[in-house]
N, C-alpha and C. Protein backbone atom coordinates (compact mmCIF):
# COMPACT_ATOMS: atom_id res chain seq x y z
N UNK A 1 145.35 84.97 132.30
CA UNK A 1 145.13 86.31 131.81
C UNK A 1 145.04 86.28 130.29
N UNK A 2 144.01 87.01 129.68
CA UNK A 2 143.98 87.43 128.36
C UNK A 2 144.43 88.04 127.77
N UNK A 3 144.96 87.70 126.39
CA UNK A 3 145.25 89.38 125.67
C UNK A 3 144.53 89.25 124.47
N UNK A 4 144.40 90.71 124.48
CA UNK A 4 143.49 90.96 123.54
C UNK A 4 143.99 91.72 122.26
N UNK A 5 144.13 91.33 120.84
CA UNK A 5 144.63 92.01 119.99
C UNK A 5 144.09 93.02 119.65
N UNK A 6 144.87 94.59 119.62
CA UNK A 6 143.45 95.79 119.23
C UNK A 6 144.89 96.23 118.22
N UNK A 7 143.65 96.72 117.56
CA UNK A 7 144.31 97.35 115.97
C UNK A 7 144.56 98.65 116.03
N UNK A 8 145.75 99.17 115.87
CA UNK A 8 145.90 100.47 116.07
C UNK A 8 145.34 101.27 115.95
N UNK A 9 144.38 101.37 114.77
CA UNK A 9 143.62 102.36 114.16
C UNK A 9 141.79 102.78 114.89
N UNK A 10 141.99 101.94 115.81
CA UNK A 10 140.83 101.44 116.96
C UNK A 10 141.75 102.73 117.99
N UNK A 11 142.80 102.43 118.03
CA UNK A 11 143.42 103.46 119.66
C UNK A 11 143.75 104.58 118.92
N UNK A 12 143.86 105.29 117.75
CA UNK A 12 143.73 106.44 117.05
C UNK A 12 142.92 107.09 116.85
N UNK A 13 142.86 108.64 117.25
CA UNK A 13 141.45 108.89 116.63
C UNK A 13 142.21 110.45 116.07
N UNK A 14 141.39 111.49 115.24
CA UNK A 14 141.94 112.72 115.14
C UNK A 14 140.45 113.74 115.67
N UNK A 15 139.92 113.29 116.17
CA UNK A 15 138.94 113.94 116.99
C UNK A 15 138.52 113.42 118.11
N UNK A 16 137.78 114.76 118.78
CA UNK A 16 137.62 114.03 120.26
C UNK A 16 136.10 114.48 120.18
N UNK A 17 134.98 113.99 120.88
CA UNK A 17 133.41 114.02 120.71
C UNK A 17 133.62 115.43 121.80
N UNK A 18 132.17 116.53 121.39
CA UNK A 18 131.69 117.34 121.82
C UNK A 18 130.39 117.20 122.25
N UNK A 19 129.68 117.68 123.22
CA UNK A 19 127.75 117.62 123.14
C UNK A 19 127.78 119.37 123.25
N UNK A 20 126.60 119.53 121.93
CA UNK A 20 125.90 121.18 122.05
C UNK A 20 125.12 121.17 122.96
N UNK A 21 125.16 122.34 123.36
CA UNK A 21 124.45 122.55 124.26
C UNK A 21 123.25 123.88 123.93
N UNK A 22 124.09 124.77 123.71
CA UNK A 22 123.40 125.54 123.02
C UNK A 22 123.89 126.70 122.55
N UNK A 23 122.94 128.30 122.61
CA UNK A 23 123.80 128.94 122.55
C UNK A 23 123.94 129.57 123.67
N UNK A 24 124.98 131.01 123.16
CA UNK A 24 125.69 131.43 124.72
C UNK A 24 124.29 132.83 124.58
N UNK A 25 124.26 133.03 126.15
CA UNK A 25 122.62 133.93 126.50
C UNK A 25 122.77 134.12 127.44
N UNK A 26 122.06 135.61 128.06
CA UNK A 26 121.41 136.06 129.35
C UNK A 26 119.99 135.93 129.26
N UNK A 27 119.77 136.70 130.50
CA UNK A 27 118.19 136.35 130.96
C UNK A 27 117.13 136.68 129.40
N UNK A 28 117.23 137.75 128.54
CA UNK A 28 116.53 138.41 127.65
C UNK A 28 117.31 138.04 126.28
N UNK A 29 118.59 137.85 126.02
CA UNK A 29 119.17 137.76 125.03
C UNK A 29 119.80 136.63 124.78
N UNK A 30 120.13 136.19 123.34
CA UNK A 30 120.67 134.80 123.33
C UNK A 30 121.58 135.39 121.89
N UNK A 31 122.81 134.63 121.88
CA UNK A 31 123.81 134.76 120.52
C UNK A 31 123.86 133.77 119.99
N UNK A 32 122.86 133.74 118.72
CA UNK A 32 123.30 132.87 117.79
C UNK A 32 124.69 132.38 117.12
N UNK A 33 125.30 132.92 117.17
CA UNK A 33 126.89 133.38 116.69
C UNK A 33 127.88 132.72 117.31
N UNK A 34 127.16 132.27 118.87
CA UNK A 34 128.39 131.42 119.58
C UNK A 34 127.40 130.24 120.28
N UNK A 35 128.19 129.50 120.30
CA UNK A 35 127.83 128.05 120.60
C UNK A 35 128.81 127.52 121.81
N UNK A 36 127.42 126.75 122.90
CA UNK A 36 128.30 126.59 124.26
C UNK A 36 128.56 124.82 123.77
N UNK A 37 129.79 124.64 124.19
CA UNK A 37 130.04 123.01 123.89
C UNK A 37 130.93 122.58 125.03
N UNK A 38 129.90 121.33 125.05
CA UNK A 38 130.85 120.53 126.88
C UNK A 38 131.69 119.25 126.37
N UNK A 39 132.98 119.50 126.25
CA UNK A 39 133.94 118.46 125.62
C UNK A 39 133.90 117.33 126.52
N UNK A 40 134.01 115.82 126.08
CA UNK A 40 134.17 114.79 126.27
C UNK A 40 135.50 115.10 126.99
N UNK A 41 135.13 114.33 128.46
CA UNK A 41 136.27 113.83 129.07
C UNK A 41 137.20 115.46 129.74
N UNK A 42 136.99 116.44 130.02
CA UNK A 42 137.19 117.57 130.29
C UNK A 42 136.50 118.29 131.11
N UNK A 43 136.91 118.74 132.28
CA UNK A 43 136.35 119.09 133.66
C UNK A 43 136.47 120.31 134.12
N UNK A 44 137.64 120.82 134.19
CA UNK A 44 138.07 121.95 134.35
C UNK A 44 138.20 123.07 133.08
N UNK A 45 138.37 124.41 133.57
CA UNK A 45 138.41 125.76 132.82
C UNK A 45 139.87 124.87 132.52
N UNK A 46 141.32 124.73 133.55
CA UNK A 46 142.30 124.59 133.57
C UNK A 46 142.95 123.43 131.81
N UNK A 47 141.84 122.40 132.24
CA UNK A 47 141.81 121.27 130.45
C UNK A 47 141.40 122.18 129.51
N UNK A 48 140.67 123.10 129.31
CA UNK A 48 140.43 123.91 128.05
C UNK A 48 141.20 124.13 127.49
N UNK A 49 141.99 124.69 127.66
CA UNK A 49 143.14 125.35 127.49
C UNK A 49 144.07 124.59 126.23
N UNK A 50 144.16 123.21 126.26
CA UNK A 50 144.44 122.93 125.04
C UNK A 50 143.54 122.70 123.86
N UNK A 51 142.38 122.85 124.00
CA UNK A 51 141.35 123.02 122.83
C UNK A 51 141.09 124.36 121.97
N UNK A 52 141.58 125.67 122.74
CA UNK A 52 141.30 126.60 122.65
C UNK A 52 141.84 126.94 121.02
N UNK A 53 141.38 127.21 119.80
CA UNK A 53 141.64 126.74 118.48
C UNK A 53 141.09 126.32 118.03
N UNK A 54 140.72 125.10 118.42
CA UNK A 54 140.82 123.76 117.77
C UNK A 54 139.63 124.10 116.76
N UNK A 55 139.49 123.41 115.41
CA UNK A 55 138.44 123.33 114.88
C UNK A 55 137.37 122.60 115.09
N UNK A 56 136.21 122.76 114.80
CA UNK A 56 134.98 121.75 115.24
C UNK A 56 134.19 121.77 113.85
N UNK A 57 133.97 120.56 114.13
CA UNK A 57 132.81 119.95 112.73
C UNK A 57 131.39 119.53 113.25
N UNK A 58 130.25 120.19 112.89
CA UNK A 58 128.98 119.72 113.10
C UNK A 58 128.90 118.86 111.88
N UNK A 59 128.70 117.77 111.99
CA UNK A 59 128.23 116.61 111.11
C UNK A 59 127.10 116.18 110.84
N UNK A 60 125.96 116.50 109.66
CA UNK A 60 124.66 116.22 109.37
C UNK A 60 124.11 115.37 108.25
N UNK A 61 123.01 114.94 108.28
CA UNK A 61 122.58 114.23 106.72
C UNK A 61 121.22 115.48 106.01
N UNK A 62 121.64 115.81 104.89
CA UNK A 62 120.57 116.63 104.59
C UNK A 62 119.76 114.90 103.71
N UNK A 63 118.67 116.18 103.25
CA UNK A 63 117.69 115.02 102.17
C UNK A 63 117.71 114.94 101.04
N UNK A 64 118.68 115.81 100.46
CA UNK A 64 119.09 115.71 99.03
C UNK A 64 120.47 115.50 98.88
N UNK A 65 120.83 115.06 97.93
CA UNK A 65 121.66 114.79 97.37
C UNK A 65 122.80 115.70 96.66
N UNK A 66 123.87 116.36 97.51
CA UNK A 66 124.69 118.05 96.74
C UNK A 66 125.89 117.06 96.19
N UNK A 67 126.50 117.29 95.11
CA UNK A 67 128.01 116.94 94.94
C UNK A 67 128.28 115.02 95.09
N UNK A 68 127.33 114.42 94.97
CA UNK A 68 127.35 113.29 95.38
C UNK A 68 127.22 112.40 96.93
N UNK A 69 126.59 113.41 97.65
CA UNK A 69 126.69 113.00 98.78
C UNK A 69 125.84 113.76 99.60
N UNK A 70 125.10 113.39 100.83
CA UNK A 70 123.83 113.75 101.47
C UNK A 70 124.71 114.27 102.79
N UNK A 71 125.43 113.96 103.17
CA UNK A 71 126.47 114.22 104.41
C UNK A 71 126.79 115.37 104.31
N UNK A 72 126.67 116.61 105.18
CA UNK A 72 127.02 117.66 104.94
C UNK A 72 127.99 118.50 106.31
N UNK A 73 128.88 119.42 106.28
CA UNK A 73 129.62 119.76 107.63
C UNK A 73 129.41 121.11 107.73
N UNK A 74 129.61 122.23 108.99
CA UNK A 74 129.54 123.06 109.37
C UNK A 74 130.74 122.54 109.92
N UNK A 75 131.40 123.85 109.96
CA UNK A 75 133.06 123.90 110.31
C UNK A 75 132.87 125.13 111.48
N UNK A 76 133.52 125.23 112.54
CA UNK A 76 133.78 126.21 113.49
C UNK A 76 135.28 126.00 114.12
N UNK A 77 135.43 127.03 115.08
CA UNK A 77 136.64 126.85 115.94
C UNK A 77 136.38 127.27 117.33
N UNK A 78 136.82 126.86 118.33
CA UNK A 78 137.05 126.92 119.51
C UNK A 78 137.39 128.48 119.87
N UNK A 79 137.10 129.07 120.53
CA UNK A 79 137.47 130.92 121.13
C UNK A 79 137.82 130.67 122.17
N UNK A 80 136.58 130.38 123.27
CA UNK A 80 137.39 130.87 124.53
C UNK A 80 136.58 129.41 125.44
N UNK A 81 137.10 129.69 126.99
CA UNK A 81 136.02 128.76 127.34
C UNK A 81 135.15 129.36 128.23
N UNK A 82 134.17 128.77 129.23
CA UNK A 82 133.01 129.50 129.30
C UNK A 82 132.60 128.85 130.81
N UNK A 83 133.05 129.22 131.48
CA UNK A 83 132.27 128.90 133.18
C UNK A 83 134.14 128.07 133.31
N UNK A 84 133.79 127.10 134.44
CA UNK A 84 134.75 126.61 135.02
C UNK A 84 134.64 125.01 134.90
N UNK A 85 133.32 124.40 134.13
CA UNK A 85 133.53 123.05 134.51
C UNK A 85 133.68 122.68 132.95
N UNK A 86 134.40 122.81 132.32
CA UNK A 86 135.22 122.69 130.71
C UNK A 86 134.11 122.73 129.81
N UNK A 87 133.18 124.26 130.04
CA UNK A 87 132.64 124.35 128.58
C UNK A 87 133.30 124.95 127.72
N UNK A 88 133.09 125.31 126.46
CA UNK A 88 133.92 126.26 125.61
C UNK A 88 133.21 126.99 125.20
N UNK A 89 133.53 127.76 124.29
CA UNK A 89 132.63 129.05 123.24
C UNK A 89 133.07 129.11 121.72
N UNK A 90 132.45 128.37 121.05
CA UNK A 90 132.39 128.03 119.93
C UNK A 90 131.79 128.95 118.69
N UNK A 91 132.56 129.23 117.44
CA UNK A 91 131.80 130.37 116.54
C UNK A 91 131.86 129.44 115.67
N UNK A 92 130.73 129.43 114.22
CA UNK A 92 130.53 128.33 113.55
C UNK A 92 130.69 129.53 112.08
N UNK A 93 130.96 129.11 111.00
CA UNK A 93 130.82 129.41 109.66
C UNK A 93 129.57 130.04 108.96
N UNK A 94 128.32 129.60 109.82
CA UNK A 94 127.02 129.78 109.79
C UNK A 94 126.65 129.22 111.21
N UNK A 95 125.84 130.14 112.00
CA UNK A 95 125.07 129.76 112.43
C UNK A 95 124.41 128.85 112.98
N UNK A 96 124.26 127.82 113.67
CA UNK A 96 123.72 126.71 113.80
C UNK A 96 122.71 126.86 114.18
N UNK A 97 121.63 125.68 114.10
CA UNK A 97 119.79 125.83 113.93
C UNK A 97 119.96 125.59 115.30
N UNK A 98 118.72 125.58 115.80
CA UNK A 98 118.66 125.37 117.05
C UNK A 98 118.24 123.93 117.56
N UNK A 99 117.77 123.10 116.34
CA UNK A 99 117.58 121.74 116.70
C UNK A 99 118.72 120.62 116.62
N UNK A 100 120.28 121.85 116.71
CA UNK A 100 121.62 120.71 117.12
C UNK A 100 121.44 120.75 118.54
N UNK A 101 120.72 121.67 118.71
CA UNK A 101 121.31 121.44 120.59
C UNK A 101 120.94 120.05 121.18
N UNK A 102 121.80 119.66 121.68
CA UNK A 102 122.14 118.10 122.49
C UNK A 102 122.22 117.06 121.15
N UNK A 103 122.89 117.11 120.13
CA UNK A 103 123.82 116.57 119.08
C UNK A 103 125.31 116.59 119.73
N UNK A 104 125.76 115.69 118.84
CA UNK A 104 127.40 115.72 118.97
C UNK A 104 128.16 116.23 117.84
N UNK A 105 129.25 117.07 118.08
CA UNK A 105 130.25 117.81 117.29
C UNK A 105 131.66 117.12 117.55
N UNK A 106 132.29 116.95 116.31
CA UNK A 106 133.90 116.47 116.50
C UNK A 106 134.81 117.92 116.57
N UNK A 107 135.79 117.68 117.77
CA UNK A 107 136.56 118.49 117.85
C UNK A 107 138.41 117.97 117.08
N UNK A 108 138.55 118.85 116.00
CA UNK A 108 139.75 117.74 115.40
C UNK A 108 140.87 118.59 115.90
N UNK A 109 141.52 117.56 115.99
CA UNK A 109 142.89 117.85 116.92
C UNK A 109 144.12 118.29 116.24
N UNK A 110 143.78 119.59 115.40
CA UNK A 110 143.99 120.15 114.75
C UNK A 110 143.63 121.98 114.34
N UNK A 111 144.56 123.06 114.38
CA UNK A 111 145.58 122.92 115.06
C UNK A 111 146.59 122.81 115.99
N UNK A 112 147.71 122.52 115.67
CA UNK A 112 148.16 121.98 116.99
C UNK A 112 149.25 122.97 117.59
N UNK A 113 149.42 123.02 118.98
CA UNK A 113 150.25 123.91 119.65
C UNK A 113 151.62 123.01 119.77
N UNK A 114 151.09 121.86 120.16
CA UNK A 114 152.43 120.98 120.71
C UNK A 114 153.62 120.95 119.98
């Protein structure tokens, strides 16, 4: 049998991955304002429940250069969740374009209830 040395900071993380999906809509209408997101590893309405808070970071590269750096974030938080198989309902700081949908968002595990 093997062992394998792993570095702690490998089994740490302070976020957990999101995929957009899009936004939240009926047949005629769509809300820019809220954002549907299907969390990594989360199945049930019942797992939501500890995300519900949580902040979320959309993570992008613009093409210029602001403040020393091309990397730019959109910050949101978690509201409510949304059907039964662990989507959520997400409100963002601005808006998000519509060409995040099916991007990934970090959900930071932060704040905390526990």
């Amino acid at each position: 049998m093997f062992f394998y040395s792993l570095h702690i900071d490998s089994l740490l993380s302070l976020y957990s991955r999101a995929r957009i999906l899009g936004f939240q809509r009926s047949k005629n209408v769509q809300k820019p304002s809220i954002v549907l997101l299907k969390l990594e590893g989360v199945a049930s309405k019942d797992e939501t429940n500890f995300y519900l808070g949580k902040r979320v970071a959309y993570i992008y590269r613009g093409k210029k250069e602001i403040r020393g750096t091309k990397v730019r974030v959109v910050w949101g938080r978690i509201a409510r969740s949304h059907g039964n198989s662990g989507v959520v309902r997400a409100r963002f700081s601005t808006n998000l374009s519509s060409h995040t949908f099916g991007s990934t968002a970090r959900v930071m595990m932060y704040p905390s209830n526990i």
